[in-house]
PDB file of N, CA and C in Angstrom:
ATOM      1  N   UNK A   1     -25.129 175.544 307.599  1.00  0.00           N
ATOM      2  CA  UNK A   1     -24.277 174.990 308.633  1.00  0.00           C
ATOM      3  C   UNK A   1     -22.838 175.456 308.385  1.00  0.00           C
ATOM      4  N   UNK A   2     -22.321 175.688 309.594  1.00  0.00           N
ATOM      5  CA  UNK A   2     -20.683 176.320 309.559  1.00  0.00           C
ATOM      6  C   UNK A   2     -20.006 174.964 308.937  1.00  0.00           C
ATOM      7  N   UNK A   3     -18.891 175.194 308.166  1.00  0.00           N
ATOM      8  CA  UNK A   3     -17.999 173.971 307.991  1.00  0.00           C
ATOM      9  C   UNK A   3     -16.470 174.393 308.678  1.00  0.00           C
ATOM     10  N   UNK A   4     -15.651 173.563 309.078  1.00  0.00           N
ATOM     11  CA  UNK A   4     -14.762 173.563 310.158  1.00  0.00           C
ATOM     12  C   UNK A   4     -13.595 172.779 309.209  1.00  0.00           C
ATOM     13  N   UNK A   5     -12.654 173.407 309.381  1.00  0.00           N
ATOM     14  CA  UNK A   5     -11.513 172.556 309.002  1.00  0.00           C
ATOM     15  C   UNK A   5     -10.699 171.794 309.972  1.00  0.00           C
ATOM     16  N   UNK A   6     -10.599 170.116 309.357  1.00  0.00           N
ATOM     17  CA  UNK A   6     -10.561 169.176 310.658  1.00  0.00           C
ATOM     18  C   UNK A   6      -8.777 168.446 309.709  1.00  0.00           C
ATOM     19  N   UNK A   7      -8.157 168.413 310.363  1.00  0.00           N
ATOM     20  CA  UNK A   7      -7.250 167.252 309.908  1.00  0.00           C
ATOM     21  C   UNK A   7      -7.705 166.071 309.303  1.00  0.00           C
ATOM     22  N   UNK A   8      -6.987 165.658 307.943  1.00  0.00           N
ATOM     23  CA  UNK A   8      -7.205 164.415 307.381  1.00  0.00           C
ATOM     24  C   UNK A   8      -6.903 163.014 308.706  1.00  0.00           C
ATOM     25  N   UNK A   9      -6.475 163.090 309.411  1.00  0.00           N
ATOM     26  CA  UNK A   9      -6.098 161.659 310.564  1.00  0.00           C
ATOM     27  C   UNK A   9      -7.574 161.780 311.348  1.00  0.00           C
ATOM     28  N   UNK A  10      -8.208 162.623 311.844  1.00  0.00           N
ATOM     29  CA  UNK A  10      -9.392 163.392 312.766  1.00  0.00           C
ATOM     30  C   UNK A  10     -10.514 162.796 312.122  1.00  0.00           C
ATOM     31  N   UNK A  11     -10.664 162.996 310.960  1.00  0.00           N
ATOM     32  CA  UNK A  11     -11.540 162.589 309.859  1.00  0.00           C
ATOM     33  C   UNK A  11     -11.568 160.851 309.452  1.00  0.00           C
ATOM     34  N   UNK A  12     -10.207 160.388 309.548  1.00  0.00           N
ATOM     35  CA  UNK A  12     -10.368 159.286 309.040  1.00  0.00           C
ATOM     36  C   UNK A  12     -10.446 158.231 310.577  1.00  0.00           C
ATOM     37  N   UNK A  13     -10.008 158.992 311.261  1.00  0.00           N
ATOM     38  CA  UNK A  13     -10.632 158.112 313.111  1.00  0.00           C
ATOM     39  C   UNK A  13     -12.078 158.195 313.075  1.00  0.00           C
ATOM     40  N   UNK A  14     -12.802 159.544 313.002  1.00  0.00           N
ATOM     41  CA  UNK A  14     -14.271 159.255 313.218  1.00  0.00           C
ATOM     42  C   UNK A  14     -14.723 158.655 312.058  1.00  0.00           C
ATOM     43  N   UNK A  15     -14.129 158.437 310.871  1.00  0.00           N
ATOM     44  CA  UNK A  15     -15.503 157.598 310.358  1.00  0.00           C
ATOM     45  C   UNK A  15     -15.432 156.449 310.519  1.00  0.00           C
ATOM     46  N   UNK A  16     -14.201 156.062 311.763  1.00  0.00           N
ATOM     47  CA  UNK A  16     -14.321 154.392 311.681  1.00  0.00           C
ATOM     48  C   UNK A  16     -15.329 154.544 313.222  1.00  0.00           C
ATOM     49  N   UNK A  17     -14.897 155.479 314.008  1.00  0.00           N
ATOM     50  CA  UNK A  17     -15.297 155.698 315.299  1.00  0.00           C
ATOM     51  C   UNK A  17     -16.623 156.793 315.502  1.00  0.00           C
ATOM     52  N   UNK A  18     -17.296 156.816 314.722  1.00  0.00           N
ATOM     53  CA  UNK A  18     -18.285 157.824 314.656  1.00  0.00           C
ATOM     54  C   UNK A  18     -19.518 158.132 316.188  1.00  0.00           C
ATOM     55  N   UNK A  19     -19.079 157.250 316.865  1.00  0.00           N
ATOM     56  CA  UNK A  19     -19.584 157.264 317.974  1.00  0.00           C
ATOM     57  C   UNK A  19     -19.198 158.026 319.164  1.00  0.00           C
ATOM     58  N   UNK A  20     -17.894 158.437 319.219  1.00  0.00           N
ATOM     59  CA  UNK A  20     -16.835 158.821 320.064  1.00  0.00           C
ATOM     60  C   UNK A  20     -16.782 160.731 319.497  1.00  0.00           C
ATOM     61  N   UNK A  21     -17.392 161.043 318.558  1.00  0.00           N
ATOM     62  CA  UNK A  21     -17.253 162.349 317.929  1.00  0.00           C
ATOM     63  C   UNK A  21     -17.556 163.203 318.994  1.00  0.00           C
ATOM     64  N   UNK A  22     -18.769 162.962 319.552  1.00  0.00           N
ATOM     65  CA  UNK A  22     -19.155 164.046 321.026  1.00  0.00           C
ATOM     66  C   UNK A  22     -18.351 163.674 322.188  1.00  0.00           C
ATOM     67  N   UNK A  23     -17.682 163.193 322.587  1.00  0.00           N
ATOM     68  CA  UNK A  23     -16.725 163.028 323.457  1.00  0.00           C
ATOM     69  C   UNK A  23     -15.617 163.657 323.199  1.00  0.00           C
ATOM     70  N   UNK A  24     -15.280 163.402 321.493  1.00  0.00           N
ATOM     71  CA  UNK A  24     -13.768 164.406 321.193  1.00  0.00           C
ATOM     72  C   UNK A  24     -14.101 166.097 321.487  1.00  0.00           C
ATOM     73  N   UNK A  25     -15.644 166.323 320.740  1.00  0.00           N
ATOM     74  CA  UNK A  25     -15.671 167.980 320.685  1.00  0.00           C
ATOM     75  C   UNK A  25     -15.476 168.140 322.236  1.00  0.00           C
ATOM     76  N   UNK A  26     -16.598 167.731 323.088  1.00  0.00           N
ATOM     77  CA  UNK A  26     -16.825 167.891 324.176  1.00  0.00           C
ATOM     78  C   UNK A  26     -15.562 168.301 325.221  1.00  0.00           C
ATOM     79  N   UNK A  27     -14.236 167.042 324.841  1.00  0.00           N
ATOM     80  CA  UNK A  27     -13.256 167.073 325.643  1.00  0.00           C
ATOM     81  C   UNK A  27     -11.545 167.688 324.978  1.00  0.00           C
ATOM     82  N   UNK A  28     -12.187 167.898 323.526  1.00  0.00           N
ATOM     83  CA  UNK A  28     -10.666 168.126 323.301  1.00  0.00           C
ATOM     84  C   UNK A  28     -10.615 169.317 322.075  1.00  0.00           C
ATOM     85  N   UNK A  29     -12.054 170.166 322.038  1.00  0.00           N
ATOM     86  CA  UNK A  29     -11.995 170.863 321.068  1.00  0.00           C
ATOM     87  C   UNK A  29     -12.050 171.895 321.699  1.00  0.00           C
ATOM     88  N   UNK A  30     -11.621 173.495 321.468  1.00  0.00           N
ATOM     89  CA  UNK A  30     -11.615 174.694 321.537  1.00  0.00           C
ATOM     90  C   UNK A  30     -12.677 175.586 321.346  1.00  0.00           C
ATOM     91  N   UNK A  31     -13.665 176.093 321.695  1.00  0.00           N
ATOM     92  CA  UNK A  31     -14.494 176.935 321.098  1.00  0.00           C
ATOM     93  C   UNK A  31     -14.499 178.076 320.643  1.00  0.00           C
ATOM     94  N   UNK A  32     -13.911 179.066 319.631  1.00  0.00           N
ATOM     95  CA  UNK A  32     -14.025 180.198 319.330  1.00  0.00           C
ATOM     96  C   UNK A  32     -15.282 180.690 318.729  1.00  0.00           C
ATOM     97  N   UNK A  33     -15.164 181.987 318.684  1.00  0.00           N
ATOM     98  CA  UNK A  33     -16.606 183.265 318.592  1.00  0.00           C
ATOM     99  C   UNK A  33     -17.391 182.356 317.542  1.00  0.00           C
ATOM    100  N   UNK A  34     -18.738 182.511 318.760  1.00  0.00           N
ATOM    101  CA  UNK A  34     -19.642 182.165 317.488  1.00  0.00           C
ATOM    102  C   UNK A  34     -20.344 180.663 317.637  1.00  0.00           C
ATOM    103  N   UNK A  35     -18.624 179.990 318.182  1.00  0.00           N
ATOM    104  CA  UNK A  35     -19.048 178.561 317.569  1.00  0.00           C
ATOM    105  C   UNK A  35     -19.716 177.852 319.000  1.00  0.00           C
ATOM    106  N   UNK A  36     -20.761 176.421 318.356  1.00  0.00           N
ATOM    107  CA  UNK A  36     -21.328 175.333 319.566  1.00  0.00           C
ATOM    108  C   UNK A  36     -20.733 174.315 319.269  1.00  0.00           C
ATOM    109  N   UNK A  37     -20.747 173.578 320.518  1.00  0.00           N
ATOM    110  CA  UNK A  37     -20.481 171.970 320.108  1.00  0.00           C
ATOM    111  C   UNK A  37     -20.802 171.683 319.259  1.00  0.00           C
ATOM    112  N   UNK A  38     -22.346 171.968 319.527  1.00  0.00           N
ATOM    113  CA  UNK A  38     -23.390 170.970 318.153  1.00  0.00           C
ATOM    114  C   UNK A  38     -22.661 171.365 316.930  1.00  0.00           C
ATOM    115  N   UNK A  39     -22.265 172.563 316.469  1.00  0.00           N
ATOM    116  CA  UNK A  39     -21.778 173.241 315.294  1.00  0.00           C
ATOM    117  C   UNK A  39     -20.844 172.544 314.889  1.00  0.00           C
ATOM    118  N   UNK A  40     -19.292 171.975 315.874  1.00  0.00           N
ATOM    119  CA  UNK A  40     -18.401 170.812 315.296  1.00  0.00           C
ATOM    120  C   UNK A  40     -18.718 169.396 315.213  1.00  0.00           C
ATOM    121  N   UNK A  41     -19.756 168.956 316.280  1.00  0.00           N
ATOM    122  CA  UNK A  41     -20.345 167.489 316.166  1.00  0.00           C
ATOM    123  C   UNK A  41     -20.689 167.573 314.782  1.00  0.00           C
ATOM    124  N   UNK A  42     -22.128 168.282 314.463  1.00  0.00           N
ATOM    125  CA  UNK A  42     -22.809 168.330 313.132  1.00  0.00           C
ATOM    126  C   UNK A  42     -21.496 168.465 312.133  1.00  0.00           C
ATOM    127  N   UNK A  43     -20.774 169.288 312.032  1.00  0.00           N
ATOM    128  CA  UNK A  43     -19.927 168.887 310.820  1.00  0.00           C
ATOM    129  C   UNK A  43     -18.654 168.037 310.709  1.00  0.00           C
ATOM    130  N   UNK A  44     -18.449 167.699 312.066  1.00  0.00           N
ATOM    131  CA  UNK A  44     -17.294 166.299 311.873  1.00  0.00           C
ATOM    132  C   UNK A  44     -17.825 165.422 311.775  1.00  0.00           C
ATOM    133  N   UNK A  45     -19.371 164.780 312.299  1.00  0.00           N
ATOM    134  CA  UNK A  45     -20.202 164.096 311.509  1.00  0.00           C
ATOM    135  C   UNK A  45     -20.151 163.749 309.946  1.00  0.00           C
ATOM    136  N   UNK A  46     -20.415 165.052 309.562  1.00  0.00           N
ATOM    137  CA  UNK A  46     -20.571 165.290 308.308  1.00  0.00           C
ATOM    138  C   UNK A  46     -19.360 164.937 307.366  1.00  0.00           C
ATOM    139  N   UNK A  47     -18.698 165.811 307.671  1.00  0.00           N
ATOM    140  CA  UNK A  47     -17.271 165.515 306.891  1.00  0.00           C
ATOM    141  C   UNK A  47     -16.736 163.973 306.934  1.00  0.00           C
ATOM    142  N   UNK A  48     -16.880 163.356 307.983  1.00  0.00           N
ATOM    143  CA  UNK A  48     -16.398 161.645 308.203  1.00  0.00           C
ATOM    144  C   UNK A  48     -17.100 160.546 307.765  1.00  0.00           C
ATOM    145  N   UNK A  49     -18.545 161.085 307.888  1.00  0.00           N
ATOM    146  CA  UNK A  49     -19.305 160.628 306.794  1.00  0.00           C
ATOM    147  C   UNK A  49     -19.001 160.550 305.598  1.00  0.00           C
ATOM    148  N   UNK A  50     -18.928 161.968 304.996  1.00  0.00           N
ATOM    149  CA  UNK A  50     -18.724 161.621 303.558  1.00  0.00           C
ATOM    150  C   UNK A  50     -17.281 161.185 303.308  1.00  0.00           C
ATOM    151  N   UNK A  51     -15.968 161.251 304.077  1.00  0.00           N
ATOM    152  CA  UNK A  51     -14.705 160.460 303.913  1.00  0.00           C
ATOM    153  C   UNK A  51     -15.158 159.118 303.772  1.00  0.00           C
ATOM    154  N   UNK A  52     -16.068 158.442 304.524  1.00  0.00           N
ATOM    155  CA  UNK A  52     -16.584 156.783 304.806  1.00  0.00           C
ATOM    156  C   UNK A  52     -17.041 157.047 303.565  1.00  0.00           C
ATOM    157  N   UNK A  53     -17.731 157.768 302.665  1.00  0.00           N
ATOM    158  CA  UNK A  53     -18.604 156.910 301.339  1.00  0.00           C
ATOM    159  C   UNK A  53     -17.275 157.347 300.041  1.00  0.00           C
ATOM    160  N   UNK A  54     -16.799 157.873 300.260  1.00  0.00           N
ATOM    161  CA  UNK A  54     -15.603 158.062 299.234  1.00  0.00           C
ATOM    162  C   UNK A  54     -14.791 156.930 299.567  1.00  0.00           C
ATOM    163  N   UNK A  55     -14.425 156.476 300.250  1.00  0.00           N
ATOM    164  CA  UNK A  55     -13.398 155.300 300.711  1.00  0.00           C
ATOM    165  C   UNK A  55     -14.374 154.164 300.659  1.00  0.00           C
ATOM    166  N   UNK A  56     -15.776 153.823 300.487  1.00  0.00           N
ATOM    167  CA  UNK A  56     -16.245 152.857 300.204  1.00  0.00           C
ATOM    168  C   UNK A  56     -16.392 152.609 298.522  1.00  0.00           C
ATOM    169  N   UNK A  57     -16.280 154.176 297.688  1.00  0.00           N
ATOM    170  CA  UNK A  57     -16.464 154.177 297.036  1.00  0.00           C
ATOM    171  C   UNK A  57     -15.171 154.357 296.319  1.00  0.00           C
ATOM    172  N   UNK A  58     -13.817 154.083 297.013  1.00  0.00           N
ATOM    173  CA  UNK A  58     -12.951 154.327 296.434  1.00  0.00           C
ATOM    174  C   UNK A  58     -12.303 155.728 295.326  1.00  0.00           C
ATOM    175  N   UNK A  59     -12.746 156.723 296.575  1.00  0.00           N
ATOM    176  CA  UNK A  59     -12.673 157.918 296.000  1.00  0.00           C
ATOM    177  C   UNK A  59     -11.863 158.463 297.102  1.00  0.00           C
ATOM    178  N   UNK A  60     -10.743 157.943 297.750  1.00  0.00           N
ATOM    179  CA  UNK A  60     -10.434 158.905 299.109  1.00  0.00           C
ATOM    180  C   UNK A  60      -8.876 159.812 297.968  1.00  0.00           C
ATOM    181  N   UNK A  61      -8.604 159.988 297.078  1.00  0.00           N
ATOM    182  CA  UNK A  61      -7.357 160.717 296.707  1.00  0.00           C
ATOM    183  C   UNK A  61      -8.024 162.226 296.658  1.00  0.00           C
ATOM    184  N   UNK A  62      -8.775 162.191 297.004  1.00  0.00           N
ATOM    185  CA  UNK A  62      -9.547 163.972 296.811  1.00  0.00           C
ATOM    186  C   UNK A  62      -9.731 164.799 297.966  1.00  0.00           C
ATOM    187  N   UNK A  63      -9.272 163.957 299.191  1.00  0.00           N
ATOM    188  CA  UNK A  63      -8.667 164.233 300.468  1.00  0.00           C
ATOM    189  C   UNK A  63      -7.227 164.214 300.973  1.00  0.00           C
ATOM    190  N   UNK A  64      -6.905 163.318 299.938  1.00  0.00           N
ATOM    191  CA  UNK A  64      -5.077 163.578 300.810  1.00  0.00           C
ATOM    192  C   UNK A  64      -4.768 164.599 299.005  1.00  0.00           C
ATOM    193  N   UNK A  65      -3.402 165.436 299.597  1.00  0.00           N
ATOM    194  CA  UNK A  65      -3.187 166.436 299.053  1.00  0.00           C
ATOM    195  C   UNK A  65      -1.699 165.381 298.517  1.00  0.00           C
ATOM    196  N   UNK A  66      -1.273 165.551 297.205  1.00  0.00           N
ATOM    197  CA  UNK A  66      -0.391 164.490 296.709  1.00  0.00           C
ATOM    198  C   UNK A  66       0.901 165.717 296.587  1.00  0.00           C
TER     199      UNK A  66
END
């Protein structure tokens, strides 16, 4: 799977809002060569996911850059 570089704020909205992710690609993302929706759904999924288990797990300093 492609991985996409998403802003730390982008990331920390969908994992509270993980429902709303296909509405953002759908309406507010760009597509360049190559890429599908499914390709940014599946990995802003992904990525906000694992922000949600680091921040449950009290691991979010390995995302913000100090």
């Amino acid at each position: 799977m492609k991985e996409f570089y998403w802003n730390i704020e982008t990331i920390e909205y969908y994992s509270i809002h993980p429902k709303e992710i296909k509405n953002f690609v759908k309406y507010e993302c760009d597509l360049e060569n190559g890429e599908s929706e499914e390709d940014l759904i599946k990995d802003l999924t992904k990525q906000s996911k694992q922000y949600y288990n680091n921040l449950i797990n009290n691991d979010t300093l390995k995302y913000r850059k100090i």
